[in-house]
N, C-alpha and C. Protein backbone atom coordinates (compact mmCIF):
# COMPACT_ATOMS: atom_id res chain seq x y z
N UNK A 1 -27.23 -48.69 118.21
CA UNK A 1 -27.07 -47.56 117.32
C UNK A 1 -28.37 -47.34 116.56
N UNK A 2 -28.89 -46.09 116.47
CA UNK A 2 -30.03 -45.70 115.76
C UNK A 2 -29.52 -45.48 114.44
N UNK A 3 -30.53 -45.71 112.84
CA UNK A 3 -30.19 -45.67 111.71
C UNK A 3 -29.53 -44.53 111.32
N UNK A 4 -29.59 -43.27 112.15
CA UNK A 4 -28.72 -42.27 111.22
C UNK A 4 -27.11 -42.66 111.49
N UNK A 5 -26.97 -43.20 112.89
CA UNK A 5 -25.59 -43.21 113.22
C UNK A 5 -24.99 -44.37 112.02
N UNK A 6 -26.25 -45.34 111.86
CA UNK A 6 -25.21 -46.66 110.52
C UNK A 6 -24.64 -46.07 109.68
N UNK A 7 -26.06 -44.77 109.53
CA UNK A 7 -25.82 -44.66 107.23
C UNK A 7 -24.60 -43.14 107.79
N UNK A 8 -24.69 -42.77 108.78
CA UNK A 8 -23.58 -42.21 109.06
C UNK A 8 -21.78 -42.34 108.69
N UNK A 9 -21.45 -43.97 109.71
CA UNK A 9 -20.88 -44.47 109.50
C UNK A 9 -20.54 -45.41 108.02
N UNK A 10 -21.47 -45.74 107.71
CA UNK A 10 -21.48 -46.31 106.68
C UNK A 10 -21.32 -45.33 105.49
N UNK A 11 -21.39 -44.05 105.13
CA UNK A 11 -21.25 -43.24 104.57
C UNK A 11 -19.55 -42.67 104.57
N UNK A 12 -18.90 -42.75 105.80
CA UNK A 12 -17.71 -42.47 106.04
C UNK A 12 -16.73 -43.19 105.67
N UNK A 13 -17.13 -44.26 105.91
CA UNK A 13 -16.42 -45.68 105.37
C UNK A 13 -16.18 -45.82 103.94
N UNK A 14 -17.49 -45.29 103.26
CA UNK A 14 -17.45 -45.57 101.87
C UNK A 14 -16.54 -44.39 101.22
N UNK A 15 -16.54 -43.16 101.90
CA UNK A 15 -16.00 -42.46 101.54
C UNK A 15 -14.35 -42.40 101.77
N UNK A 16 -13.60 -43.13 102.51
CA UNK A 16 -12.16 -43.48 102.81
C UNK A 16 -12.03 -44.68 101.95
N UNK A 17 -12.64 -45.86 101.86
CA UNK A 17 -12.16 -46.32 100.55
C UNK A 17 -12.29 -45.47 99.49
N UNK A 18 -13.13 -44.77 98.96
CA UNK A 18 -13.10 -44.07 97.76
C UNK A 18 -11.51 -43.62 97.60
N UNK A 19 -11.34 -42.81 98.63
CA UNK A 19 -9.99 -41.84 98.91
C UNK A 19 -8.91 -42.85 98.81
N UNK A 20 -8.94 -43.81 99.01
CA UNK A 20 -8.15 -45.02 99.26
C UNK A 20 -8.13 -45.56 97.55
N UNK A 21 -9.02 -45.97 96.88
CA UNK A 21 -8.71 -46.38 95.83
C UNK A 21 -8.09 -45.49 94.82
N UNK A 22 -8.50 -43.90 95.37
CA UNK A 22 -8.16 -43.32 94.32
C UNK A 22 -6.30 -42.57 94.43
N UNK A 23 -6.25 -42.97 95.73
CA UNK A 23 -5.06 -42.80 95.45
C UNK A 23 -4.31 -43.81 95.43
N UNK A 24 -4.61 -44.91 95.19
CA UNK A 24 -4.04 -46.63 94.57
C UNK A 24 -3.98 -46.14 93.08
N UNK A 25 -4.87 -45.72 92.57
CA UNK A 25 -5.06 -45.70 91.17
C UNK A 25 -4.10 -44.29 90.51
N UNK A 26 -4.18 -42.90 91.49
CA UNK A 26 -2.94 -42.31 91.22
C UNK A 26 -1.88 -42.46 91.03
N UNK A 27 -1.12 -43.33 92.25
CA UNK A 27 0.27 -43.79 92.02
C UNK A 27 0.03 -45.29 90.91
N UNK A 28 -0.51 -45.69 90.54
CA UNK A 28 -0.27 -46.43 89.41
C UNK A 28 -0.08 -45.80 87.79
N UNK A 29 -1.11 -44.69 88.03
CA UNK A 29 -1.29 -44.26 86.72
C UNK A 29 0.33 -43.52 86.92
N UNK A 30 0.66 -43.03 87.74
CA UNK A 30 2.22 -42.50 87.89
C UNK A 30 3.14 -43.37 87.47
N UNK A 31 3.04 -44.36 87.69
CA UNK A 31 3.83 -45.55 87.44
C UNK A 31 4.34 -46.25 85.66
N UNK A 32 2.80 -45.68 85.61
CA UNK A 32 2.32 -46.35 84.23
C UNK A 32 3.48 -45.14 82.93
N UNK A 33 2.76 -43.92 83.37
CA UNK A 33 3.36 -42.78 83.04
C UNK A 33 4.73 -42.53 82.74
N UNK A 34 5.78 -42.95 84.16
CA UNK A 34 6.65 -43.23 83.78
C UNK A 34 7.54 -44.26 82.58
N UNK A 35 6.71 -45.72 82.83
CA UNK A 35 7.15 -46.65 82.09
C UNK A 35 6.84 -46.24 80.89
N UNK A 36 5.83 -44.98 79.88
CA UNK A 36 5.97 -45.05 78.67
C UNK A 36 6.79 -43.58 78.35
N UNK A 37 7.04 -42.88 79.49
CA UNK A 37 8.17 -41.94 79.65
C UNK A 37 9.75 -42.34 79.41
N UNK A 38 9.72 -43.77 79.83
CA UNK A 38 11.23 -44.79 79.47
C UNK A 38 11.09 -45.10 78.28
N UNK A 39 10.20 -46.20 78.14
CA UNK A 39 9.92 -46.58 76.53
C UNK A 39 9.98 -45.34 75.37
N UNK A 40 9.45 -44.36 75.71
CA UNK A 40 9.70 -43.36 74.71
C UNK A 40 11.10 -42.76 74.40
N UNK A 41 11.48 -42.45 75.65
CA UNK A 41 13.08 -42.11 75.25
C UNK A 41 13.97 -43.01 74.66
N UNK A 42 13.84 -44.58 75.23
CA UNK A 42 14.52 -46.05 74.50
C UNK A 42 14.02 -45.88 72.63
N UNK A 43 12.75 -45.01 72.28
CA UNK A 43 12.52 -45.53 71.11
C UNK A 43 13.29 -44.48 70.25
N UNK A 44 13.35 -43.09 71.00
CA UNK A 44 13.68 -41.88 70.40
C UNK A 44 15.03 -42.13 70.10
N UNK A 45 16.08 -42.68 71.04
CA UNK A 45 17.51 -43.05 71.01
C UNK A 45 17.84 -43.90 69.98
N UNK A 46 16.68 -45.24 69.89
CA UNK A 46 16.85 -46.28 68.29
C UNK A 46 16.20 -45.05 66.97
N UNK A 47 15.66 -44.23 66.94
CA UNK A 47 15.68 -43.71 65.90
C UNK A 47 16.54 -42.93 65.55
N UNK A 48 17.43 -42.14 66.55
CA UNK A 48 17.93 -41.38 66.22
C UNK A 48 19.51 -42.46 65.91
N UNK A 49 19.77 -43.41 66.38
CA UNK A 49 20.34 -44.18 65.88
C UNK A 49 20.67 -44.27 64.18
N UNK A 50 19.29 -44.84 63.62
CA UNK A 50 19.00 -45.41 62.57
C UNK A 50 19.03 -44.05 61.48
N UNK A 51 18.57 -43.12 62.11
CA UNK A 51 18.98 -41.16 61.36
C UNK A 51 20.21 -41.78 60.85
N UNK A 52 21.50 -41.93 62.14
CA UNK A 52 22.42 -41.50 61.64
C UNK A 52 23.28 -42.37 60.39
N UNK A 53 22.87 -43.66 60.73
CA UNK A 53 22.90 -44.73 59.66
C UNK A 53 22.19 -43.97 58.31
N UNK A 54 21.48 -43.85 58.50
CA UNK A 54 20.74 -43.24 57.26
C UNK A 54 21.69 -42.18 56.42
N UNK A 55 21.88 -41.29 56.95
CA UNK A 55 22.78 -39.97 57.28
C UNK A 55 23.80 -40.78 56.12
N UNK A 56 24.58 -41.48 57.04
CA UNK A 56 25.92 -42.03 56.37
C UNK A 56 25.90 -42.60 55.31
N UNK A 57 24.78 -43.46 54.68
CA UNK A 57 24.12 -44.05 53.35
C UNK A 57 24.41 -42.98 52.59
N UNK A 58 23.49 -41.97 52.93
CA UNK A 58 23.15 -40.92 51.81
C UNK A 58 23.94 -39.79 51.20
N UNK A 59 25.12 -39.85 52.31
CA UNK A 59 25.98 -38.74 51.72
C UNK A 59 27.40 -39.54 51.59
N UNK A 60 27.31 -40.96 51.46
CA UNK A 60 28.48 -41.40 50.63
C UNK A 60 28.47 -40.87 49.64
N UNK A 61 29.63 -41.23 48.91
CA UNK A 61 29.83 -40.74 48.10
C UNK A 61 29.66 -42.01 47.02
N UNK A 62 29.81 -43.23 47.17
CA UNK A 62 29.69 -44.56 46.22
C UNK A 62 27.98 -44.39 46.38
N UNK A 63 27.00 -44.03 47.00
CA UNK A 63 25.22 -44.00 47.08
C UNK A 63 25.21 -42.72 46.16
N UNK A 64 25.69 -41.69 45.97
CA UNK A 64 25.40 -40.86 44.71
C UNK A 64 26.12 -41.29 43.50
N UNK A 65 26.90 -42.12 43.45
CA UNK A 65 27.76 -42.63 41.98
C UNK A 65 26.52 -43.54 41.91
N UNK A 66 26.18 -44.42 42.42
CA UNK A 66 24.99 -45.47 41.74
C UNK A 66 23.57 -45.12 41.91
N UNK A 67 23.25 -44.20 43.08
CA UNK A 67 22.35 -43.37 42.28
C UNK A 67 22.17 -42.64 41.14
N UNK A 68 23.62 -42.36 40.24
CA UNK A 68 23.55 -41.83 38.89
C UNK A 68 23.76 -42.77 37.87
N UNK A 69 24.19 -44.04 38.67
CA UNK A 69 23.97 -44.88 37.31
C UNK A 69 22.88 -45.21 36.94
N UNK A 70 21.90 -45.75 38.39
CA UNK A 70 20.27 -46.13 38.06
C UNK A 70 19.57 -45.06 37.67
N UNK A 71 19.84 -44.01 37.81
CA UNK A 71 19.00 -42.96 36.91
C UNK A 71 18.82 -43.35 35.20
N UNK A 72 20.50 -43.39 34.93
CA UNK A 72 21.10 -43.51 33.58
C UNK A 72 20.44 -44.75 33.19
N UNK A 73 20.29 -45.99 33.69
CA UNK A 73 19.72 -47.14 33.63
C UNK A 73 18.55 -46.41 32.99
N UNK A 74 17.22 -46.19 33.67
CA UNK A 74 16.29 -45.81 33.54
C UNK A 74 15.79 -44.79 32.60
N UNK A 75 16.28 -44.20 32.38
CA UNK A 75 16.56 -43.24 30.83
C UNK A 75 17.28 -44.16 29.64
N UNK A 76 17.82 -44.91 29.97
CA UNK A 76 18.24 -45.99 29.27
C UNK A 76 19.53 -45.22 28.42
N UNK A 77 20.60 -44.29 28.81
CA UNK A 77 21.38 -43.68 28.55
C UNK A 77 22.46 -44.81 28.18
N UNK A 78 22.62 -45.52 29.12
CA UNK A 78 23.81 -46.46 29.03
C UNK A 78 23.89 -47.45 28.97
C-alpha cells in the first residue's frame, strides 16, 4: 500500500470510532437524563407530600388558637 491509501484508511477508521464513541456517549447522556427525570419527579411527589402536611398544620384550628396565645405572650397581654 502506498502512503495515501494508509492515511486514507487510517483517516476512516478514526472517523467510525469517532461516530462510535459519540453515539456511546449519546445513549448514556440519555440514560443519565432520564435517571434525573425519575429523581426529579420522586423529589416533586416528597414535596408535595410535605405541602400537604404543612397545609394541615396551618389551617387547624388548635395552630391559630396558640398562634394567638404566643402573640399575646409576646405583647405580654397575658
Amino acid at each position: 500500500m502506498d502512503m495515501t491509501a494508509i492515511a486514507i484508511v487510517a483517516i476512516i477508521a478514526w472517523m467510525i470510532v469517532s461516530i462510535v464513541e459519540a453515539s456511546k456517549k449519546g445513549q448514556k447522556k440519555q440514560q443519565e437524563t432520564q435517571q434525573e427525570r425519575n429523581e426529579s419527579r420522586q423529589e416533586i411527589a416528597e414535596l408535595k407530600a410535605r405541602i400537604e402536611v404543612l397545609e394541615k398544620i396551618v389551617t387547624d384550628d388548635k395552630y391559630t388558637l396558640n398562634q394567638e396565645f404566643a402573640n399575646l405572650k409576646k405583647n405580654n397581654v397575658a
